[in-house]
Protein backbone atom coordinates (compact mmCIF):
# COMPACT_ATOMS: atom_id res chain seq x y z
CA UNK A 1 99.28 -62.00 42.50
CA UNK A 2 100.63 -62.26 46.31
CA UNK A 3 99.15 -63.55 48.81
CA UNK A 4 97.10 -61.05 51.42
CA UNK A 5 96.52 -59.07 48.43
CA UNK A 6 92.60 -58.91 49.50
CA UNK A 7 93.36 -56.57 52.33
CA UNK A 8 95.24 -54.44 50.15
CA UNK A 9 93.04 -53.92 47.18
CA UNK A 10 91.40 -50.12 46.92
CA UNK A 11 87.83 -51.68 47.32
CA UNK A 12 85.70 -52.61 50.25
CA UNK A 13 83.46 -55.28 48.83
CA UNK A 14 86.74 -56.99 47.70
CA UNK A 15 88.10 -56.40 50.80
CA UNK A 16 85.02 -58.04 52.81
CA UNK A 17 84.12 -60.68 50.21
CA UNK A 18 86.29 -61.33 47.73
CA UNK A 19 88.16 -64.13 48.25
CA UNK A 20 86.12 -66.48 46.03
CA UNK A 21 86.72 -64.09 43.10
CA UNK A 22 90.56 -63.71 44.09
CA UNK A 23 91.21 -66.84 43.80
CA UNK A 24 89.47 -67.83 40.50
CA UNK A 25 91.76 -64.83 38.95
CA UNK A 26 95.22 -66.67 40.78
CA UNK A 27 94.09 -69.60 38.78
CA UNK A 28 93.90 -67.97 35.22
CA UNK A 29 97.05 -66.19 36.01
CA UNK A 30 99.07 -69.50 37.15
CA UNK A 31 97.69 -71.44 33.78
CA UNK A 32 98.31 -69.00 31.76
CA UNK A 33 101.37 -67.43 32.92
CA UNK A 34 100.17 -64.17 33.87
CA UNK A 35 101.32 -61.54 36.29
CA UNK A 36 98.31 -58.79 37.02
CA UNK A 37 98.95 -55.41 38.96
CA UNK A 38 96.07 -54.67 41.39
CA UNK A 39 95.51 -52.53 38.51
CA UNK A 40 94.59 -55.27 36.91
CA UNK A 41 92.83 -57.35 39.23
CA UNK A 42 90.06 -54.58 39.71
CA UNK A 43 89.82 -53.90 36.33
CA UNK A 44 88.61 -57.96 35.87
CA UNK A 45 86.20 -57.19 38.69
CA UNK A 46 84.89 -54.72 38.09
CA UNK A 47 83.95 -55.92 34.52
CA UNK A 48 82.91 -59.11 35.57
CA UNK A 49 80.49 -56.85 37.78
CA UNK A 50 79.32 -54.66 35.00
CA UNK A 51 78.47 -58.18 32.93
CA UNK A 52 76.70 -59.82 35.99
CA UNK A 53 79.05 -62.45 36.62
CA UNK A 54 79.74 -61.09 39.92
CA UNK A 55 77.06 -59.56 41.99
CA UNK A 56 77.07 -57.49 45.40
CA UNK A 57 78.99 -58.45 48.10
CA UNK A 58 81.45 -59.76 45.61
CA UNK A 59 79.37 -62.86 45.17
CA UNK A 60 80.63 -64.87 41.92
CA UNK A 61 77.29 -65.84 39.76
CA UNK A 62 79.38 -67.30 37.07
CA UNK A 63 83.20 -68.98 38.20
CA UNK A 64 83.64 -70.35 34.98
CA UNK A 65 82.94 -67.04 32.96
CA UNK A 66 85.42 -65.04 35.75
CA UNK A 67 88.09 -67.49 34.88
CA UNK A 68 87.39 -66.76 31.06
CA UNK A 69 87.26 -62.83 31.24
CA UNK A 70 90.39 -62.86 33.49
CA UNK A 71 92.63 -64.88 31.01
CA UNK A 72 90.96 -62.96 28.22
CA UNK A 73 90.04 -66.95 26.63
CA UNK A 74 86.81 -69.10 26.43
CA UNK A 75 88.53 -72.20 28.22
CA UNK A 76 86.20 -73.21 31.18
CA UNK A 77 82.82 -74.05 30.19
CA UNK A 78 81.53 -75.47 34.25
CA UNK A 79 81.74 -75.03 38.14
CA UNK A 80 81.35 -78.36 39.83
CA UNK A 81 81.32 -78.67 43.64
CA UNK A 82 83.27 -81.82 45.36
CA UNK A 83 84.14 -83.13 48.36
CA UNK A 84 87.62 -83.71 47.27
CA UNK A 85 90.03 -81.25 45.46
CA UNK A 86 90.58 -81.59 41.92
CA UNK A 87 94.19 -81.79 40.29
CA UNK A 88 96.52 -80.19 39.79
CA UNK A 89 94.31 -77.00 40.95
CA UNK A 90 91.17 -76.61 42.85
CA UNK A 91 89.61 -73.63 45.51
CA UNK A 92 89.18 -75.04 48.91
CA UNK A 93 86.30 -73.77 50.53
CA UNK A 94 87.19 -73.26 54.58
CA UNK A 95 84.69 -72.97 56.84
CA UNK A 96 84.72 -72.06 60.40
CA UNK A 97 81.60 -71.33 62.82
CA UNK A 98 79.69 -68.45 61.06
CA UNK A 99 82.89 -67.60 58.32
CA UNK A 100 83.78 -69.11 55.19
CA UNK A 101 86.95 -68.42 53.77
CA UNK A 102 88.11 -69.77 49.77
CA UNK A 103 92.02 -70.44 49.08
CA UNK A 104 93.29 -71.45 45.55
CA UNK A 105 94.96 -75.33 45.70
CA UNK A 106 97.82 -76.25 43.49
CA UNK A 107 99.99 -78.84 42.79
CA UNK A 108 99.21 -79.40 46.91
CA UNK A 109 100.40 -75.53 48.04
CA UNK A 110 97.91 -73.39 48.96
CA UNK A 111 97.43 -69.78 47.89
CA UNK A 112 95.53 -67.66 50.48
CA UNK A 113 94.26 -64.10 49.48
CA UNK A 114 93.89 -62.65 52.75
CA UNK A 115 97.37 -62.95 54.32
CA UNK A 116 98.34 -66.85 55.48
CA UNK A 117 100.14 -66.34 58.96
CA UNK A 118 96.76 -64.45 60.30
CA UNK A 119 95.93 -66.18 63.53
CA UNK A 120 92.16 -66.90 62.58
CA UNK A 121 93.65 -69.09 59.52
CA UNK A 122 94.22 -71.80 61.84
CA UNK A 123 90.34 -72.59 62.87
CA UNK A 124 89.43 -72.87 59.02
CA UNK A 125 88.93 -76.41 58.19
CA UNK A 126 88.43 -77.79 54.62
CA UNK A 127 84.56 -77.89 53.95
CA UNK A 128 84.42 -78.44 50.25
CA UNK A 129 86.17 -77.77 46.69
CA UNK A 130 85.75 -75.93 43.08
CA UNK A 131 86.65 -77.58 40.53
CA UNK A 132 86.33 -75.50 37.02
CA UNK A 133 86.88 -77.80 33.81
């Protein structure tokens, strides 16, 4: 996927909210060598949706299981939350006064859904990190 693709997606929650979700699908894509259409991408949501791993507002219930359905293999069994990212890949959790923002960490480059050279990117400051294992 390319980054900014969350503004570009036909859906509005995804739009809004789905950066979390976005980036969990970049990861199965990069370890599995995967390229998905947008096509594609809303396809895995909206089935992840349908099985109640993601709820309204885009909210992911169930990382491990997104991560799973989008690679189309049982391979993640847990979610843990740190206060340091994991290697080689982690999601960053960004926070800035009342907005949270997720970006997909690898190898030490970051992936951004929403598009990288916006100028609120700069006030996000690392908060937390995903880890799925």
């Amino acid at each position: 996927m390319r980054q900014g693709i969350q503004l570009e997606l036909k859906d509005l929650d995804v739009n809004e909210y789905g950066c979390y979700a976005l980036c969990i699908i970049q990861w199965a894509e990069i370890d599995h060598d995967l390229n998905f259409s947008d096509a594609d991408v809303l396809k895995i949501i909206n089935t992840a949706r349908e099985s109640g791993i993601i709820g309204p507002e885009c909210f992911v219930k169930v990382p491990q299981s997104l991560y799973n359905l989008a690679c189309g293999k049982k391979i993640k069994s847990q979610c843990v939350k740190t206060g340091s990212p994991g290697k080689p890949t982690s999601i960053c959790c960004n926070k800035k006064p009342m907005y949270t923002h997720f970006t997909l960490w690898t190898d030490g480059k970051t992936w951004d859904p929403l598009p990288p050279n916006r100028s609120s990117a700069k006030a996000y400051k690392p908060d937390s990190w995903r880890v799925l294992s």
